[in-house]
N, C-alpha and C. Protein backbone atom coordinates (compact mmCIF):
# COMPACT_ATOMS: atom_id res chain seq x y z
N UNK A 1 102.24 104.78 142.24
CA UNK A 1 103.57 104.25 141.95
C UNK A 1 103.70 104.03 140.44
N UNK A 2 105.05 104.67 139.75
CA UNK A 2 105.07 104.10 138.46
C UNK A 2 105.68 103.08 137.84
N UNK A 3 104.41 102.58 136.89
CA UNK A 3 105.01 101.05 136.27
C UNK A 3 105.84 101.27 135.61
N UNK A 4 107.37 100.12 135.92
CA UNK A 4 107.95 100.37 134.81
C UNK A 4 107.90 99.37 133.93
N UNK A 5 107.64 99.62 132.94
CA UNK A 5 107.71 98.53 131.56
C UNK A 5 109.24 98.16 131.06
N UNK A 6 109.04 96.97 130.30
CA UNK A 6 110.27 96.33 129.77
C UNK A 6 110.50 97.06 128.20
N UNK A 7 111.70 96.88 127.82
CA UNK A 7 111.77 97.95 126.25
C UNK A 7 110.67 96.90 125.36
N UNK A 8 110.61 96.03 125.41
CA UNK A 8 109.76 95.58 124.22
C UNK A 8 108.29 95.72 124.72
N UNK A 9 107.65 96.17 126.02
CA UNK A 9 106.58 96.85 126.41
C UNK A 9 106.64 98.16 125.49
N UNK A 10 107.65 98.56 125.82
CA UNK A 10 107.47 100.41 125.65
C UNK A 10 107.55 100.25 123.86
N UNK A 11 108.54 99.81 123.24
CA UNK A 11 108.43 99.49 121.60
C UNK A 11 106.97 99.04 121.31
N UNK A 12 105.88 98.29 122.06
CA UNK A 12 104.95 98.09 121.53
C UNK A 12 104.13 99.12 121.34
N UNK A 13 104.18 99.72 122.51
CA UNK A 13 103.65 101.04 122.85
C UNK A 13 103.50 102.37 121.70
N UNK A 14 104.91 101.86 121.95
CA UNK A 14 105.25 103.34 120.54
C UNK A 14 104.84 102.76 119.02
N UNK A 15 104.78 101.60 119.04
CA UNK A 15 103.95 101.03 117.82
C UNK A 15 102.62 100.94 117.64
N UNK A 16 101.91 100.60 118.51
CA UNK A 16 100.12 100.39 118.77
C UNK A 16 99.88 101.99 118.36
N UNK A 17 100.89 103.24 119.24
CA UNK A 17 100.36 104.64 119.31
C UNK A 17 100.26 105.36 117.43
N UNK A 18 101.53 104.37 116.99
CA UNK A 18 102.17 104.73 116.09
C UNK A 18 101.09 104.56 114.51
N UNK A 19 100.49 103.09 114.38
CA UNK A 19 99.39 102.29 113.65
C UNK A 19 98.26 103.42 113.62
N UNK A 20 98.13 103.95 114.93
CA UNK A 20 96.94 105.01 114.73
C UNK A 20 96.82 106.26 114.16
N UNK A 21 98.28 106.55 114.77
CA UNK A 21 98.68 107.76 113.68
C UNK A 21 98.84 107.74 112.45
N UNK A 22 99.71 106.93 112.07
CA UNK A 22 99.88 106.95 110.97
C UNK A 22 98.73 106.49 109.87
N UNK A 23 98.32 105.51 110.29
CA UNK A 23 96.51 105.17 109.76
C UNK A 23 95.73 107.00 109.92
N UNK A 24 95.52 107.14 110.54
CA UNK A 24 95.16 108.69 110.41
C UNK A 24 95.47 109.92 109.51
N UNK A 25 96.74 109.92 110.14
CA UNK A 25 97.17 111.19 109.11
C UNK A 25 98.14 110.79 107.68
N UNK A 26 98.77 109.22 107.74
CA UNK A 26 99.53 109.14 106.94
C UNK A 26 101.06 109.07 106.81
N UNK A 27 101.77 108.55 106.53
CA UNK A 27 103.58 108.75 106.93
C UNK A 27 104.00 110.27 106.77
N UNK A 28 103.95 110.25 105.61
CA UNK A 28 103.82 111.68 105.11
C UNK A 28 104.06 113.09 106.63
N UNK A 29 102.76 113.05 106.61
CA UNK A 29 101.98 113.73 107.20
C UNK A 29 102.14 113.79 109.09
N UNK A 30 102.36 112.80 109.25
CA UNK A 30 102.44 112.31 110.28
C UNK A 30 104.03 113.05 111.23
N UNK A 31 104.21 113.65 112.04
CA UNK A 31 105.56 113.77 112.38
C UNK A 31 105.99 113.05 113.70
N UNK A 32 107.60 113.39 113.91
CA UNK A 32 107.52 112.44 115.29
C UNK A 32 107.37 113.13 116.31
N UNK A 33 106.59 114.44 116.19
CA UNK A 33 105.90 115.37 117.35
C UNK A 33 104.39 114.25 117.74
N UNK A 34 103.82 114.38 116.37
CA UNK A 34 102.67 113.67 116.65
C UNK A 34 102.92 112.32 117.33
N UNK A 35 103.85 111.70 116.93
CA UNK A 35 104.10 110.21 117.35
C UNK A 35 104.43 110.35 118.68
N UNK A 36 105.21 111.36 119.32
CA UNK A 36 105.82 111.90 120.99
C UNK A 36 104.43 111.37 121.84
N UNK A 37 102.93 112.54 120.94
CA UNK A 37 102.06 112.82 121.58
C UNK A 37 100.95 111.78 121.23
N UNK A 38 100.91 111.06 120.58
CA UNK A 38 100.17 109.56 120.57
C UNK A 38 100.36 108.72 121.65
N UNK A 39 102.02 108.43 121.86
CA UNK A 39 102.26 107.55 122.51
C UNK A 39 102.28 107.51 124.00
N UNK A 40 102.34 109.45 124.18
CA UNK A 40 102.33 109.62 125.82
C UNK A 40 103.99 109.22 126.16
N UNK A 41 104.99 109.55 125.46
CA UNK A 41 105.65 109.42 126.35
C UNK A 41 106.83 110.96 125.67
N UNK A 42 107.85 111.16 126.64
CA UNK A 42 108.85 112.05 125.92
C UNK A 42 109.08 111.78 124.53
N UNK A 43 109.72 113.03 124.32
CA UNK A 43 110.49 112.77 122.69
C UNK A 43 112.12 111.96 122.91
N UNK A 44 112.77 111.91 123.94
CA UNK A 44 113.85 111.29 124.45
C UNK A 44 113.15 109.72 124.28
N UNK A 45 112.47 109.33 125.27
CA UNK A 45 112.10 108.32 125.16
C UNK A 45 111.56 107.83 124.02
N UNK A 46 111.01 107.97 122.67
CA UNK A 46 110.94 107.89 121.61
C UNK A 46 111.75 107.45 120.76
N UNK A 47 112.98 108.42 121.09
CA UNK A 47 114.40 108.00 120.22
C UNK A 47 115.25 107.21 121.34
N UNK A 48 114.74 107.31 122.12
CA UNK A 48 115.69 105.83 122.51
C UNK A 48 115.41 104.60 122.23
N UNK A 49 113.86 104.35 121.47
CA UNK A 49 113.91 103.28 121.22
C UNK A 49 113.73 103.08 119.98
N UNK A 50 113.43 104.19 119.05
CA UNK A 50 113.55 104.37 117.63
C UNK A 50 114.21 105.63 116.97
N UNK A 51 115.25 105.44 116.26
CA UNK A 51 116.24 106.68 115.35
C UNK A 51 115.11 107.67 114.87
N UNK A 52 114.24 106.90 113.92
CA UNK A 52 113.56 107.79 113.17
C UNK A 52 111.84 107.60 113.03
N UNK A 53 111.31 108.47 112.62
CA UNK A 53 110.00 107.90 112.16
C UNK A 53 109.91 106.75 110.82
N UNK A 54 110.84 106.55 110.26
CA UNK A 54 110.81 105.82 109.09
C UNK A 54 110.88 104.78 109.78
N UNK A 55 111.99 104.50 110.77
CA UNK A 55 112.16 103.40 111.64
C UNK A 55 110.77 102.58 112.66
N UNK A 56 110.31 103.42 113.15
CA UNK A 56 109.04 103.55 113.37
C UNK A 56 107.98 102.71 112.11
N UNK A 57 107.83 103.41 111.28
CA UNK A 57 106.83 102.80 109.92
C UNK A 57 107.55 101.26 109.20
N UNK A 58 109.03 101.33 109.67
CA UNK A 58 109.30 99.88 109.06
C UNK A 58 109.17 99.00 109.70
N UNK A 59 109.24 98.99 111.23
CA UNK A 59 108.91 98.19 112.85
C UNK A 59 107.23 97.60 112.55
N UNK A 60 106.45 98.69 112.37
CA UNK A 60 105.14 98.53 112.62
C UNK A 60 104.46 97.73 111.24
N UNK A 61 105.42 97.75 110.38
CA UNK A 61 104.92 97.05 109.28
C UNK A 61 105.49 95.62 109.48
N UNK A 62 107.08 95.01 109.93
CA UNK A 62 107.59 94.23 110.05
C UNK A 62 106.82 93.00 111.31
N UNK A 63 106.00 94.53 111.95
CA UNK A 63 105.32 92.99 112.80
C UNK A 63 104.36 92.67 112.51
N UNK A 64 103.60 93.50 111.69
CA UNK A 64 101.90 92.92 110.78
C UNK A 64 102.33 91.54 110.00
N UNK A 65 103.49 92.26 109.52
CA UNK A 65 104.18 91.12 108.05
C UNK A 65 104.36 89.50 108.97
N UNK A 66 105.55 89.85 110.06
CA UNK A 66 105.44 88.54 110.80
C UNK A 66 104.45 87.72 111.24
N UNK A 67 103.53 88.53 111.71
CA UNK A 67 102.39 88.06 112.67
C UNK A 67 101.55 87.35 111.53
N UNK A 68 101.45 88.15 110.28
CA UNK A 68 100.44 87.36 108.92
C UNK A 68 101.42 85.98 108.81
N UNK A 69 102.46 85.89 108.59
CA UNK A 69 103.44 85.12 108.00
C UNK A 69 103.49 83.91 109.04
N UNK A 70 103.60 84.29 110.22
CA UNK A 70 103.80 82.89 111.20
C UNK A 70 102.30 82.28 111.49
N UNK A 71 101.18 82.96 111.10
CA UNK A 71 99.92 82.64 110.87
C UNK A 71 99.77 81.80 110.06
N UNK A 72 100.68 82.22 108.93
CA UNK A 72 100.11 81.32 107.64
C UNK A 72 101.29 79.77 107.53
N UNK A 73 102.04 80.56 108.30
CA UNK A 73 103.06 78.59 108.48
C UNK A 73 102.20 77.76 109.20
N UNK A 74 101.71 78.46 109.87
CA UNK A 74 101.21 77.74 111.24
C UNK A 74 99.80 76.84 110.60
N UNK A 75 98.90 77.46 109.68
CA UNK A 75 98.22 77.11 108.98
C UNK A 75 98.59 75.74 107.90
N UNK A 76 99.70 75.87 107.52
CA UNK A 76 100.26 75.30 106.53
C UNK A 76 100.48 73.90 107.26
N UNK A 77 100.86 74.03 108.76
CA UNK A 77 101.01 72.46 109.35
C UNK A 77 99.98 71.89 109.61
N UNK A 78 98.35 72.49 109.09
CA UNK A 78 97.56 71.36 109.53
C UNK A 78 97.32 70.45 108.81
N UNK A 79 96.67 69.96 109.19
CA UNK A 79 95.90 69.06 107.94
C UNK A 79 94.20 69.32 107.37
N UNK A 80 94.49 69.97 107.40
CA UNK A 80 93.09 70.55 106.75
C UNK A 80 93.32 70.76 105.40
N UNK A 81 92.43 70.22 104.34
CA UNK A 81 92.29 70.21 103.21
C UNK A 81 92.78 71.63 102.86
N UNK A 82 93.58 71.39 101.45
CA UNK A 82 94.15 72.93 100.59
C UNK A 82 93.00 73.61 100.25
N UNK A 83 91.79 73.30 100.29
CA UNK A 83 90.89 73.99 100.11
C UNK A 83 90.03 74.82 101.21
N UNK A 84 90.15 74.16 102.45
CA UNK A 84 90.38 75.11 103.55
C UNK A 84 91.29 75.80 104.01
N UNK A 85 92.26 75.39 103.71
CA UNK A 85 94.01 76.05 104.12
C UNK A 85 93.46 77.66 102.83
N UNK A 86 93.43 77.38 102.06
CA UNK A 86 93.22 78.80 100.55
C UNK A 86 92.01 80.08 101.83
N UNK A 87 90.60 79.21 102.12
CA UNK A 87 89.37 79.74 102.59
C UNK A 87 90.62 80.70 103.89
N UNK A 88 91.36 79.83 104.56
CA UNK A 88 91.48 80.65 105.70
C UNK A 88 92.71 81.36 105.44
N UNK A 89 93.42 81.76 104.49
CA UNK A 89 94.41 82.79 104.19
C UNK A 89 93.38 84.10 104.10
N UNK A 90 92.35 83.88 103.38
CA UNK A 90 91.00 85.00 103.48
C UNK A 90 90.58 85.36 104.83
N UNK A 91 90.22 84.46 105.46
CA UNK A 91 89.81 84.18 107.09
C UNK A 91 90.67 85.23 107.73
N UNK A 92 91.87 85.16 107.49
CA UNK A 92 92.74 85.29 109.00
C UNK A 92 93.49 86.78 108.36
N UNK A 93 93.13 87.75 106.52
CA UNK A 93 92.71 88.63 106.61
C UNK A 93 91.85 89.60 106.88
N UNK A 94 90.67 88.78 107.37
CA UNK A 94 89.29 89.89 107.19
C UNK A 94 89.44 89.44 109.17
N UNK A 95 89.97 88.79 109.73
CA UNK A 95 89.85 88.44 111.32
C UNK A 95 90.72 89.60 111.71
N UNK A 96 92.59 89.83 111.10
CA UNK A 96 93.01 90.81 111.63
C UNK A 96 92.68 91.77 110.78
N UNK A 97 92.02 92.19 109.81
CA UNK A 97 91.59 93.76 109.39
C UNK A 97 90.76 94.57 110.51
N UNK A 98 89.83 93.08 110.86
CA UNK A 98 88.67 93.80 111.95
C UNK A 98 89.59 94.29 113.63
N UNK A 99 90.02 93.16 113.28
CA UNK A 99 90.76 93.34 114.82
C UNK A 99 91.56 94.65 115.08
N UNK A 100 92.30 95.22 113.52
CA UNK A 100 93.49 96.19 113.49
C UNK A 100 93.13 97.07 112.75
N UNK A 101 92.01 97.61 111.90
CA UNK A 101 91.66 98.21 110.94
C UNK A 101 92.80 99.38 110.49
N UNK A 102 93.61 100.14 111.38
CA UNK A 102 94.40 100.84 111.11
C UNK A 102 95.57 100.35 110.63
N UNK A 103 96.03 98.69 110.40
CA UNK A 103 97.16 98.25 110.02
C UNK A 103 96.43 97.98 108.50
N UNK A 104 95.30 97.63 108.39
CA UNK A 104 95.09 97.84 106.52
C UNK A 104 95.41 99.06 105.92
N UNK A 105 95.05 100.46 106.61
CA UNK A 105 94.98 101.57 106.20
C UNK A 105 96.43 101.99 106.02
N UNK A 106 97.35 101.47 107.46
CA UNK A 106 99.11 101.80 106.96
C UNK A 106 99.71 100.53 106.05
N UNK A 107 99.24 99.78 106.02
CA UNK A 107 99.60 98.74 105.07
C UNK A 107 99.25 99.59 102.94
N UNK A 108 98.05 100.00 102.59
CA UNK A 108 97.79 100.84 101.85
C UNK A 108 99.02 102.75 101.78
N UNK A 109 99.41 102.97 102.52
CA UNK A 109 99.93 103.80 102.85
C UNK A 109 101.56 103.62 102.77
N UNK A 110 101.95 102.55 102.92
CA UNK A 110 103.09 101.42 103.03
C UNK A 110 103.38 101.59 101.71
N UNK A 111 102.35 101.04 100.48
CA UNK A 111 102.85 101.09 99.23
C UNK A 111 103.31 101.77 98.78
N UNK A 112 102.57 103.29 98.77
CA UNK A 112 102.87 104.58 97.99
C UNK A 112 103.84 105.05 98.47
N UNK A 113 104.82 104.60 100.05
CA UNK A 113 106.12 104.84 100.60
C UNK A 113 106.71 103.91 99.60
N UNK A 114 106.90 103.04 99.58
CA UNK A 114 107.67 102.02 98.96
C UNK A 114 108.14 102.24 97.57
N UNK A 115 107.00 102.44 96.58
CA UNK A 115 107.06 102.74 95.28
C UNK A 115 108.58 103.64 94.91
N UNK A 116 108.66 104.46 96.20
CA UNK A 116 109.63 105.56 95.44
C UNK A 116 110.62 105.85 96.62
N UNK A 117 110.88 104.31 97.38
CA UNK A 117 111.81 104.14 98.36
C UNK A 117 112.95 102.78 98.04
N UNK A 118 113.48 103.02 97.17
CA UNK A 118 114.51 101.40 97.31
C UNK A 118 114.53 100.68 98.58
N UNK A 119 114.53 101.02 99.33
CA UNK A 119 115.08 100.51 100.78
C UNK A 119 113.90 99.69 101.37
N UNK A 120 113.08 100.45 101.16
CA UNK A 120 111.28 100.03 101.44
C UNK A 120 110.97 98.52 100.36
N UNK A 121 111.46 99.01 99.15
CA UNK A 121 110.71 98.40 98.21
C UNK A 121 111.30 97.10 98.12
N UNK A 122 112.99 97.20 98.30
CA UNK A 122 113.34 95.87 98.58
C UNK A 122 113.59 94.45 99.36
N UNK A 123 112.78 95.64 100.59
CA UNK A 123 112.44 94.77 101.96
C UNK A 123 110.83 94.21 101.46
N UNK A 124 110.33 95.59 101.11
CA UNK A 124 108.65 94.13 100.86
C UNK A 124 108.79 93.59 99.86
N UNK A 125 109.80 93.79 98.50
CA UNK A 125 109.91 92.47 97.71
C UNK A 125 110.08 90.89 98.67
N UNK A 126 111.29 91.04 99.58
CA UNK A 126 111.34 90.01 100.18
C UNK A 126 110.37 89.31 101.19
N UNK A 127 109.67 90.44 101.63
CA UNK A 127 108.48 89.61 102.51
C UNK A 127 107.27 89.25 102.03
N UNK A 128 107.11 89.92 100.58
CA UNK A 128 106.36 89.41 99.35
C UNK A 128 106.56 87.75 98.95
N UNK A 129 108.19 87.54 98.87
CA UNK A 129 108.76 86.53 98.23
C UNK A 129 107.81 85.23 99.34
N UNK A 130 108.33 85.30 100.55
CA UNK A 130 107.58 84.79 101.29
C UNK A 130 106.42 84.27 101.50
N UNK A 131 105.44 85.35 101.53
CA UNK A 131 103.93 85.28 101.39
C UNK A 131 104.23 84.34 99.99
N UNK A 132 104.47 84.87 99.01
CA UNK A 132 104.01 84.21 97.84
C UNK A 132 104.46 82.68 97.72
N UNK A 133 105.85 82.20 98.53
CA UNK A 133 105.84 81.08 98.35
C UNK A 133 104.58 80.33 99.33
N UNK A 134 104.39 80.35 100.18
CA UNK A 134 103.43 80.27 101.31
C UNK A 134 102.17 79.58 100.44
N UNK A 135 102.10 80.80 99.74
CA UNK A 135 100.72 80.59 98.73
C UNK A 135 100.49 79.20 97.67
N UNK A 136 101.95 79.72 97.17
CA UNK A 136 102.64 78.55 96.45
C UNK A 136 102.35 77.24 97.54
N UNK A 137 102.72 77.16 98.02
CA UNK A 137 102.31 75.51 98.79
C UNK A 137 101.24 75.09 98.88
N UNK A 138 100.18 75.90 98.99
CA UNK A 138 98.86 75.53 99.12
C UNK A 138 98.66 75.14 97.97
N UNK A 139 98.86 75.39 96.86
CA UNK A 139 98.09 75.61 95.48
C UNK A 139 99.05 74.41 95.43
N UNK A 140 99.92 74.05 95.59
CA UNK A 140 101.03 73.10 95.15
C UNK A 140 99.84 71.75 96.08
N UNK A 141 100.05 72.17 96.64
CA UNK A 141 98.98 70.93 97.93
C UNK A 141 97.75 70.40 97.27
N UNK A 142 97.24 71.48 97.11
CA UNK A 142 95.71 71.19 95.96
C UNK A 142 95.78 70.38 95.29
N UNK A 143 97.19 70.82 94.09
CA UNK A 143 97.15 70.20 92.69
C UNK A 143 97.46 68.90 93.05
N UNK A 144 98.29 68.42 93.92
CA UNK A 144 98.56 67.15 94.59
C UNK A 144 97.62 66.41 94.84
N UNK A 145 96.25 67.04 95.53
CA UNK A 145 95.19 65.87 96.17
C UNK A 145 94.32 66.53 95.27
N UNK A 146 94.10 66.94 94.03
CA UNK A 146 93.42 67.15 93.04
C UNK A 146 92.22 67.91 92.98
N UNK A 147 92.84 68.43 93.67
CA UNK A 147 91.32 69.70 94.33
C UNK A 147 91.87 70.83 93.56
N UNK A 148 92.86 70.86 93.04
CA UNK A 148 92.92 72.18 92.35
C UNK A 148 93.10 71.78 90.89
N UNK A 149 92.95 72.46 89.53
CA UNK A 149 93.58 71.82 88.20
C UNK A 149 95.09 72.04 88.62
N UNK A 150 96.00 71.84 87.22
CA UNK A 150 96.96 72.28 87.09
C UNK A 150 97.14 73.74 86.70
N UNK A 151 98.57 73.78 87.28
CA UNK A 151 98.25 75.80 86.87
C UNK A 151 99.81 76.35 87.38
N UNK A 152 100.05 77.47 86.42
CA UNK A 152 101.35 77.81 86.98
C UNK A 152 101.11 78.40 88.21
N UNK A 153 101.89 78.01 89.50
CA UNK A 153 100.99 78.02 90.63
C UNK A 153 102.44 79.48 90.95
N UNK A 154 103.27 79.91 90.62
CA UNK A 154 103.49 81.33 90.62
C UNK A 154 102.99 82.09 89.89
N UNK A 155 102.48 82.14 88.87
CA UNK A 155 102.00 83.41 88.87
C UNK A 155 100.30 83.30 89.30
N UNK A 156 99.52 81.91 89.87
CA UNK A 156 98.70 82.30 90.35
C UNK A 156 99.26 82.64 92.17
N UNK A 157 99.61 82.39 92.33
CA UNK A 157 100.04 82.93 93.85
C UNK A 157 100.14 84.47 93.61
N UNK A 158 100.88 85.13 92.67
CA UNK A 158 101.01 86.52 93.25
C UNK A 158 99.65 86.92 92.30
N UNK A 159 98.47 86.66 91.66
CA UNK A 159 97.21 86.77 91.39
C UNK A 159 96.48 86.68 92.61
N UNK A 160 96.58 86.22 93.40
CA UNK A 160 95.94 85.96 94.79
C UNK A 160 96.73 87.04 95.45
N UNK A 161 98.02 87.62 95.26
CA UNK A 161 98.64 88.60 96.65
C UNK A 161 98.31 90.10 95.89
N UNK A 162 98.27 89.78 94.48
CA UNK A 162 97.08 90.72 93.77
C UNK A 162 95.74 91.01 94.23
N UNK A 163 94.78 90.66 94.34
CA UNK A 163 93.65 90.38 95.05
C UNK A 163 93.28 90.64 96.44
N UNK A 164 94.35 90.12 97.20
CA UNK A 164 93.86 90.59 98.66
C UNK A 164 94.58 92.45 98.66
N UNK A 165 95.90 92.67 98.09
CA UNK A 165 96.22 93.83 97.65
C UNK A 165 95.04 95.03 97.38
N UNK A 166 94.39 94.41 96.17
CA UNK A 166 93.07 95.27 95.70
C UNK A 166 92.15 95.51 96.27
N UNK A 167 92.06 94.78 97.20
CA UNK A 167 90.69 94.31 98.67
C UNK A 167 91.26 95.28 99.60
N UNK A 168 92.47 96.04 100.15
CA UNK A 168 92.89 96.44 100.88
C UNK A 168 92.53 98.16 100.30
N UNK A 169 92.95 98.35 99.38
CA UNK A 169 92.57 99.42 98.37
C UNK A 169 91.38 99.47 98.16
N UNK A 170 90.64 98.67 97.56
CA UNK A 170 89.31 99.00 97.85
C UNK A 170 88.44 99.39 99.03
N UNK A 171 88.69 98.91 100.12
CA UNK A 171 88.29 98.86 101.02
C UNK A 171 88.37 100.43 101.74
N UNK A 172 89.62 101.39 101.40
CA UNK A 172 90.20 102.26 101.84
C UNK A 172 89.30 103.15 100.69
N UNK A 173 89.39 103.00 99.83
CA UNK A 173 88.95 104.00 98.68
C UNK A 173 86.74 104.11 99.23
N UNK A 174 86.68 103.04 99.41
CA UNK A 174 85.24 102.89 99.54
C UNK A 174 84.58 102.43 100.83
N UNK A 175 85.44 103.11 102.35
CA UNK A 175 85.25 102.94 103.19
C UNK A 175 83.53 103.25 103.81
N UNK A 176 83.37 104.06 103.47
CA UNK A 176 81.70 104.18 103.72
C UNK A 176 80.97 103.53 103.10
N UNK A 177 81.06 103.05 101.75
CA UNK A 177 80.13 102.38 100.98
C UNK A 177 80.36 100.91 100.99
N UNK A 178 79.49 100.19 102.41
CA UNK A 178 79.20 99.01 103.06
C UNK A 178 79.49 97.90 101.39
N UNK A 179 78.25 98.24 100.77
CA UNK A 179 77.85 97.53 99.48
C UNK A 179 79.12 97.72 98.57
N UNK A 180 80.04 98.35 98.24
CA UNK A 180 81.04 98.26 97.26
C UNK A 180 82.68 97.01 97.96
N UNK A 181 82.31 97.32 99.61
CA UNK A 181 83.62 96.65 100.18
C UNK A 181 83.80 95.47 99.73
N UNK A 182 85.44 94.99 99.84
CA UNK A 182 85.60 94.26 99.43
C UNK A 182 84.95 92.66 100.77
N UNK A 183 84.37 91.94 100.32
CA UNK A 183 83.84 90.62 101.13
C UNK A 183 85.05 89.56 100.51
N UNK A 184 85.91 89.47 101.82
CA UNK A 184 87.44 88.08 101.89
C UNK A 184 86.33 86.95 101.41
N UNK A 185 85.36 86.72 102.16
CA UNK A 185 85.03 85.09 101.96
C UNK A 185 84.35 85.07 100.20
N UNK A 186 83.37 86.04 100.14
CA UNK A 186 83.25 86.25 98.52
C UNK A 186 84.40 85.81 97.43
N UNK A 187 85.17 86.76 97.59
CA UNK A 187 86.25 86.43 96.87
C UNK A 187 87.17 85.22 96.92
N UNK A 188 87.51 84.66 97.88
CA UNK A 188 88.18 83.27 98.22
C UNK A 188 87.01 82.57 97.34
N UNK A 189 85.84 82.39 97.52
CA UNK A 189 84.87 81.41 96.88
C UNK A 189 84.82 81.53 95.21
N UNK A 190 85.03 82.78 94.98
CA UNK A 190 85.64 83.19 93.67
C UNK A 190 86.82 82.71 93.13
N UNK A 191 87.84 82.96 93.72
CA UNK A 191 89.03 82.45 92.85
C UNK A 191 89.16 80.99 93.15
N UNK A 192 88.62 80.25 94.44
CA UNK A 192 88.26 78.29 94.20
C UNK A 192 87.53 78.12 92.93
N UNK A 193 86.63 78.62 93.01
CA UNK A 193 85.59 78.60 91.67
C UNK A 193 86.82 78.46 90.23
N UNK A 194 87.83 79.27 90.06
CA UNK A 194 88.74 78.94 88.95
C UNK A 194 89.79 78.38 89.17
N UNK A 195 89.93 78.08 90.48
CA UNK A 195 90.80 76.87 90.22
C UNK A 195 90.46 75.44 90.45
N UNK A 196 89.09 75.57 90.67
CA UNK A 196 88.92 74.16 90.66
C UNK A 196 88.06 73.57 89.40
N UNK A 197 87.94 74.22 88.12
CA UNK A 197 87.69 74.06 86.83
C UNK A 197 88.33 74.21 86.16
């Protein structure tokens, strides 16, 4: 007997299929033949629940972005010292890299779309804006209970969305070479190290 799924079943579907492909071959590269045949389902059914493949690559990015983002509010209401709140913005990248490894690789892949997409570029400015205030609170939190110095805490926030950025890139550039990857908790212990001197 066949299951039928609900549309936001089948949208996940075509997204989970979608992360792999495109982590694979690339946006580029990638067509919505391949995406038909990832996902197992028609090419009808495809576009009924997405116009385009671009549509597709902005979906699958929009829910990494959310899912990081309501992570990190959610973080933000505890009470755990700003100096654990900083440790686990690292944490809860290197938890879903492992978990999703193909959403770092389209996340990396994401950029070089963006760069030379207005449409792209001014949607992750804004979910940038976000993250970075996010960041901003912590560091704002610190300087408050004196665990952090003083410091222009924007432009160290996007120094930190710098950083995990470069970690994502690195990581992709130097995927076989264990010893060059980037280590989240390393680096978090690194940049406490300058802000708390």
């Amino acid at each position: 007997m066949t299951q039928h799924k609900t549309k936001e079943e089948r949208r996940t579907q075509i997204l989970d299929a979608a992360a792999l492909c495109f982590a694979e071959k690339g946006y580029h590269a990638a067509s919505m033949d391949d995406l038909v045949g990832a996902s197992s389902l028609s090419k009808g059914a495809l576009y009924w629940h997405f116009k385009s493949k671009r549509e597709i690559f902005r979906s699958l990015l929009e829910r990494w972005f959310t899912e990081y983002t309501l992570a990190l509010e959610s973080l933000m209401e505890t009470e755990v010292p700003p100096r654990e709140k900083l440790l686990s913005v690292f944490r809860l990248i290197e938890i879903s890299g492992a978990a999703n490894p193909e959403m770092l690789r389209s996340q990396v892949e994401f950029f070089s779309v963006a760069i030379r997409d207005e449409e792209f570029l001014a949607w992750m400015r804004e979910r940038y804006t976000q993250i970075h205030n996010l960041f901003e609170n912590i560091l704002r939190e610190g300087i408050r209970a004196e665990q952090f110095q003083s410091m222009n805490t924007t432009a160290v926030a996007r120094q930190m969305a710098a950083m995990i950025d470069g970690g994502f890139i690195q990581n992709e550039l130097l995927h076989e070479d264990i010893q060059n990857r980037a280590n989240w908790e390393t680096m978090a212990e690194s940049f406490l190290d300058l802000l708390e001197h």
